[in-house]
Protein backbone atom coordinates (compact mmCIF):
# COMPACT_ATOMS: atom_id res chain seq x y z
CA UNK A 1 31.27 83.95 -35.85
CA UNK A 2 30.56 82.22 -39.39
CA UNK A 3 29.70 78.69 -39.70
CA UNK A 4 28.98 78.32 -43.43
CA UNK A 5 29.59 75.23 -44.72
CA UNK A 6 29.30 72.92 -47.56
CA UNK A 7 29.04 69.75 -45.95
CA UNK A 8 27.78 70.32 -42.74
CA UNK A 9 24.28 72.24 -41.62
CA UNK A 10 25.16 74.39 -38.78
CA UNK A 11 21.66 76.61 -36.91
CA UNK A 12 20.87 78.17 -33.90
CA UNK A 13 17.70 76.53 -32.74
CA UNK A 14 16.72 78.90 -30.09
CA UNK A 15 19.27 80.17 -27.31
CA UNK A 16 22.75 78.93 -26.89
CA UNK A 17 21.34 75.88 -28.93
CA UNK A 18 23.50 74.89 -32.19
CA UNK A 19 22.45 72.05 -34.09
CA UNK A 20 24.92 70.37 -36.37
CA UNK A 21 23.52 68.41 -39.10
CA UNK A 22 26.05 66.16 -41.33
CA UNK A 23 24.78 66.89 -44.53
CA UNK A 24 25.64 64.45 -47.60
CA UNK A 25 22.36 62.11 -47.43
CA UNK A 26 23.05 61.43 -50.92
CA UNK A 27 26.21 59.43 -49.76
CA UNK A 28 24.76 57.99 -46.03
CA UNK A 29 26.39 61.42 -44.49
CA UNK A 30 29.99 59.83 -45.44
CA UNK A 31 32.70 61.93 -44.04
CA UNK A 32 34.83 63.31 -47.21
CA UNK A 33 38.17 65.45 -47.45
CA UNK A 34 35.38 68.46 -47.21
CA UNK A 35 34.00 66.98 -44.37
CA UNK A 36 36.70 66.68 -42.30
CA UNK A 37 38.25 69.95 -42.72
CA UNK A 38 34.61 71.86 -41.94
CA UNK A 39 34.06 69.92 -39.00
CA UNK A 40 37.77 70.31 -37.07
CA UNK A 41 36.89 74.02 -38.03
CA UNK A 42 33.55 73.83 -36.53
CA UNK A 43 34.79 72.33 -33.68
CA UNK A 44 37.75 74.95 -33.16
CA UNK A 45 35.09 78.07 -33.73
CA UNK A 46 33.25 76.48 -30.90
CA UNK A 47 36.27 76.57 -28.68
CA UNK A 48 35.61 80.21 -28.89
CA UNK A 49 32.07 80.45 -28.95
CA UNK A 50 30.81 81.60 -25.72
CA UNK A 51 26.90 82.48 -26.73
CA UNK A 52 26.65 78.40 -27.64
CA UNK A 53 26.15 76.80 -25.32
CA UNK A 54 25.12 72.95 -26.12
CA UNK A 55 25.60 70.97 -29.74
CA UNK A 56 22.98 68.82 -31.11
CA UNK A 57 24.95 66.74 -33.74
CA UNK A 58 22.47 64.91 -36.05
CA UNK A 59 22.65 63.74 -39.83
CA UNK A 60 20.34 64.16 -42.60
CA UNK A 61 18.13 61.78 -44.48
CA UNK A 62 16.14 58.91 -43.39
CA UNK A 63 18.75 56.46 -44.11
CA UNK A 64 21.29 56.65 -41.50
CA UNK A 65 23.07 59.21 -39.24
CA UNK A 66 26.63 58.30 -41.20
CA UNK A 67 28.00 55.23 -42.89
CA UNK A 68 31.31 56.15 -42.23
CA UNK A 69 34.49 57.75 -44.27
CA UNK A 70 34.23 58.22 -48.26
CA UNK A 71 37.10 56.20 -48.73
CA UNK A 72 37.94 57.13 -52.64
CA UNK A 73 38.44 60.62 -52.01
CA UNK A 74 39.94 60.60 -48.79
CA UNK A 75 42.46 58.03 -48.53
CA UNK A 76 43.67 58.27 -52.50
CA UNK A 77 45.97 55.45 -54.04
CA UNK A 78 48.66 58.14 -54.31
CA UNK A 79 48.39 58.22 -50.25
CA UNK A 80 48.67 54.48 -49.99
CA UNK A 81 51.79 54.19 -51.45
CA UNK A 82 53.12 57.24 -48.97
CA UNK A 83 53.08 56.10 -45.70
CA UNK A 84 54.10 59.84 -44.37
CA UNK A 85 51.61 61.29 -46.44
CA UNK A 86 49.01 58.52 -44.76
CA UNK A 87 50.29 59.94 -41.35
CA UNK A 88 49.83 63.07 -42.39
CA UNK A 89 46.12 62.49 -43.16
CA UNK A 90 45.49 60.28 -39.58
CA UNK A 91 46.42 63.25 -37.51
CA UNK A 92 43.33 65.71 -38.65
CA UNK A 93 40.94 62.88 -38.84
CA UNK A 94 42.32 62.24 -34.92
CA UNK A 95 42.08 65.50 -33.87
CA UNK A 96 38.22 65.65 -34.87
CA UNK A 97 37.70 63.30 -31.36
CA UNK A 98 40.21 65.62 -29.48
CA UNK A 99 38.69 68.87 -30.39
CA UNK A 100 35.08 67.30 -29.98
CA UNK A 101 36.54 66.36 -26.10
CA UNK A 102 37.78 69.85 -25.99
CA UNK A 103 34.69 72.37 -26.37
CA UNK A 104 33.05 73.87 -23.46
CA UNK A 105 29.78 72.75 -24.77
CA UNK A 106 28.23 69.15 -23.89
CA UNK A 107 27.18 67.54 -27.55
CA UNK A 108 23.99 65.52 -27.70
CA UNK A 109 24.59 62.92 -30.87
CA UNK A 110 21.18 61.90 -31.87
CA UNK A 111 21.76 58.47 -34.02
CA UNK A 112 18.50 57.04 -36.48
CA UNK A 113 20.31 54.05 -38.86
CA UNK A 114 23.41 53.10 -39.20
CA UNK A 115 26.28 55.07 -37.82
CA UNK A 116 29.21 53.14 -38.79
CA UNK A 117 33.53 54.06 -39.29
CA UNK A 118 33.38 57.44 -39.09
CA UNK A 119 29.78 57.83 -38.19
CA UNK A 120 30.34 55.67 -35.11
CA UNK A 121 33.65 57.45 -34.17
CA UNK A 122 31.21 60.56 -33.86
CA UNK A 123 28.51 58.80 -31.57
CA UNK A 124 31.17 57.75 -29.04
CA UNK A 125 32.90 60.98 -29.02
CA UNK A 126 29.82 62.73 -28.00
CA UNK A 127 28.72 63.47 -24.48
CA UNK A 128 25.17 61.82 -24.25
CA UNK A 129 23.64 59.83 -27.04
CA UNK A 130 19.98 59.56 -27.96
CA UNK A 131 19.10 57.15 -30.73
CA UNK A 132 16.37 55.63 -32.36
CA UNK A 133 15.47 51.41 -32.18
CA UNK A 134 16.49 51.08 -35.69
CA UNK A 135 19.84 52.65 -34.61
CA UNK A 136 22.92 50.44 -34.79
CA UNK A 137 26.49 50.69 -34.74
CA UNK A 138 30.14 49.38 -36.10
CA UNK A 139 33.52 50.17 -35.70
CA UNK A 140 33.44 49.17 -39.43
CA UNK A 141 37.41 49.96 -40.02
CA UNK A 142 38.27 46.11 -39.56
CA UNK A 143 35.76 44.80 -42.57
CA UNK A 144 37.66 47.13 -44.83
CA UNK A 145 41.11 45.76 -44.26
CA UNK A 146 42.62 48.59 -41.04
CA UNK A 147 43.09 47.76 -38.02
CA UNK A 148 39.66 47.75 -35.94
CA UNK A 149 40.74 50.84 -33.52
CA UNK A 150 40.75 54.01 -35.11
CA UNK A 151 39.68 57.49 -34.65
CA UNK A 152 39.37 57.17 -30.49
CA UNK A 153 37.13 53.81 -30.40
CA UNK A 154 40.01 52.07 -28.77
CA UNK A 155 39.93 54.58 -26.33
CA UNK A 156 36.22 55.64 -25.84
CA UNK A 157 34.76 51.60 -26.32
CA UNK A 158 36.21 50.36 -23.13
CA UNK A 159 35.68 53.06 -21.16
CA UNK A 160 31.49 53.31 -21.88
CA UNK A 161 30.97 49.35 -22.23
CA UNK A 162 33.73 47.56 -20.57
CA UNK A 163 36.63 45.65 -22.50
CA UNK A 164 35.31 42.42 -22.67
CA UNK A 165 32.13 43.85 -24.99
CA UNK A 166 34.73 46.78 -26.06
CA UNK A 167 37.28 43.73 -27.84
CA UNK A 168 34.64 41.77 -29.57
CA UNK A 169 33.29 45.04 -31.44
CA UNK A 170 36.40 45.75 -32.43
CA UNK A 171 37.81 42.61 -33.55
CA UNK A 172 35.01 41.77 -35.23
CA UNK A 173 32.97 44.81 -36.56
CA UNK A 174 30.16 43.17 -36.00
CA UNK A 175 26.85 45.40 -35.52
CA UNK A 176 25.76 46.98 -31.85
CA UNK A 177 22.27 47.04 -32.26
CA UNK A 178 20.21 49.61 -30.05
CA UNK A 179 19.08 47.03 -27.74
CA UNK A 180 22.08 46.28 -27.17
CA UNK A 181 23.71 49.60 -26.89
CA UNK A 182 20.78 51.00 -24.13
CA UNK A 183 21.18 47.61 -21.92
CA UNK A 184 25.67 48.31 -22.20
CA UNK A 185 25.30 51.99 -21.29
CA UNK A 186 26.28 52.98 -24.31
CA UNK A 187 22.94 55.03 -25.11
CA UNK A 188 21.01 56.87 -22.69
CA UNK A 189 17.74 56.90 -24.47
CA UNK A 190 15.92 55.05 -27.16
CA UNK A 191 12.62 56.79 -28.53
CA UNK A 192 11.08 56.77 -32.15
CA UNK A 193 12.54 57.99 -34.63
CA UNK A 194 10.20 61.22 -35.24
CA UNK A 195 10.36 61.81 -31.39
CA UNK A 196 14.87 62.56 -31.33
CA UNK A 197 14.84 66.08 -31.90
CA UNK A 198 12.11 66.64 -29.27
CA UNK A 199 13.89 64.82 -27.21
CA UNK A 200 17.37 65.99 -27.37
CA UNK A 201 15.65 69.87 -27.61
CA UNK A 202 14.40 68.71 -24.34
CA UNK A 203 18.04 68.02 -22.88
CA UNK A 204 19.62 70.63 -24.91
CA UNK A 205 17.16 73.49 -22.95
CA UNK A 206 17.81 72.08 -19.59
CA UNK A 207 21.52 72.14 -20.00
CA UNK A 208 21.11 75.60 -21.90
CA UNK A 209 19.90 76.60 -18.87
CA UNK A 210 22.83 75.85 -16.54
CA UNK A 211 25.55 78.40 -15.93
CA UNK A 212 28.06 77.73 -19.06
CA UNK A 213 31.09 77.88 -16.84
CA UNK A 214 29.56 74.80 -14.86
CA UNK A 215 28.64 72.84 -17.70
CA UNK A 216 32.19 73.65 -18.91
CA UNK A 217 34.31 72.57 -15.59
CA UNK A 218 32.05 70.02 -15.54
CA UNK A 219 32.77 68.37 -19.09
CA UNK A 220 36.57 69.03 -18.30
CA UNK A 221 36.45 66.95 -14.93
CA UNK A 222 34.57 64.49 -16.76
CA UNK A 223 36.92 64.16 -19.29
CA UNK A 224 40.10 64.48 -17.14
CA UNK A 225 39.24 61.99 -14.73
CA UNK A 226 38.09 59.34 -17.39
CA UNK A 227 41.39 59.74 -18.14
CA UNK A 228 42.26 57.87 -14.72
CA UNK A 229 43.90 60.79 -12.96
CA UNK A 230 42.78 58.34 -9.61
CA UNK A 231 40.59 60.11 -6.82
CA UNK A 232 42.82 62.54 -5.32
CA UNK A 233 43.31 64.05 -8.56
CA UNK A 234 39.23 63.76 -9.01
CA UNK A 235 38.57 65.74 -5.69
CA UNK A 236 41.43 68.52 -6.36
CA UNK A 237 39.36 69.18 -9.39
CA UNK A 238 36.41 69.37 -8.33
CA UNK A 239 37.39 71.31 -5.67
CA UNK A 240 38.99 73.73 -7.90
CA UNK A 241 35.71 74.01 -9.81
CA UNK A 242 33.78 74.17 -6.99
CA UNK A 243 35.61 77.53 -5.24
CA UNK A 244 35.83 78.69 -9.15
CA UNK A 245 32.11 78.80 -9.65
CA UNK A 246 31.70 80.03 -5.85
CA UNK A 247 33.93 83.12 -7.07
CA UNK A 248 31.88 83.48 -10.81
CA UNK A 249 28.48 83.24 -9.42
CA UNK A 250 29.35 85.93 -6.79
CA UNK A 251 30.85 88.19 -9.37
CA UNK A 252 28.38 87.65 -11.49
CA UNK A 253 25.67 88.95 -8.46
CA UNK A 254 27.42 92.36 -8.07
């Protein structure tokens, strides 16, 4: 399976390890009309991709991870004045959160500077997130004149940090520092800068390790039950999974 891209830095690091590096330092990482359509085809390959098996998302430079959409070439003044043409161009920029949610693989977002807009949409639609303490965040969409939820942050915000913490981001834009986002829950580590890809190679190996069925029934009952499918629906699941990978693992030993 090809993943040649223009804006986007796809290798194997060892094993069933891909790491994804955005790829525009000139321009913070900004997500362009390029951007966009290479990563929802990235993340649709994946879908498919059964000898990857975890996704180290990163992005290049020593500025920042990504400072959020390039705004001049994606949303044009010809767009503006179309609003069906504007909903046209919110669907694939909505999908990249859905198919992120959708591969089998976990994704490990490792985040050094600012990851802002776009680049923030990213962080929280990742699985685990390892940053850096100069790392800090913003839902930046509401200092630009839209509406502060967009691109799943009104969705994934609440649900990592709790609405009361969730509101004031959003309303305000206002910048989650990585103090702040390790003491909210919203990161999982914080280590130096030059020590992230160590670390998340560290991660990436263990979970490389696991079966990739489990790690894939696993994200999905994650995901579903996030959703609020309520407890019964959370134990019918995992029972599911459970007499699933019971029936795998003793196929797989014949």
């Amino acid at each position: 399976m090809s993943y040649q891209y223009t804006t986007l830095l796809v290798e194997q690091q060892e094993k069933g390890i891909m790491v994804v590096t955005l790829n525009r330092p000139e321009k913070l990482n900004a997500m362009n009309m390029a951007m966009l359509e290479e990563l929802n085809d990235l993340w649709l390959k994946l879908k498919r991709d059964r000898e990857t098996r975890v996704v180290i998302l990163k992005g290049a430079g020593e500025k920042g991870f990504c400072g959020g959409m390039e705004v001049p070439d994606v949303i044009t003044p010809e767009k503006m004045k179309d609003i069906p043409a504007m909903y046209d161009l919110q669907i694939p920029i909505g999908e990249l959160q859905i198919n992120m949610r959708k591969i089998p693989q976990p994704i490990i977002c490792i985040v050094h500077g600012s990851a802002a807009g776009a680049g923030f949409s990213f962080a929280i639609a990742s699985d685990i997130r390892i940053i850096s303490p100069d790392a800090r965040f913003s839902a930046a969409y509401v200092n630009v004149g839209l509406a502060g939820a967009d691109m799943g942050s009104s969705y994934f915000l609440p649900r990592m940090i709790g609405t009361g913490r969730a509101y004031e981001f959003l309303y305000t834009g206002n910048w989650m520092n990585a103090e702040e986002a390790m003491s909210l829950g919203f990161a999982s580590r914080c280590v130096p800068r030059e020590e992230l890809m160590s670390q998340a190679l560290d991660l990436a190996q263990i979970i490389a390790k696991k079966d990739p069925l489990a790690m894939w029934l696993t994200k999905e009952a994650l995901n579903q039950n996030i959703d609020c499918a309520g407890l019964e629906q959370a134990i019918i699941m995992e029972n599911r999974n459970q007499n699933m990978m019971i029936s795998h693992l003793v196929n797989k030993s014949k």
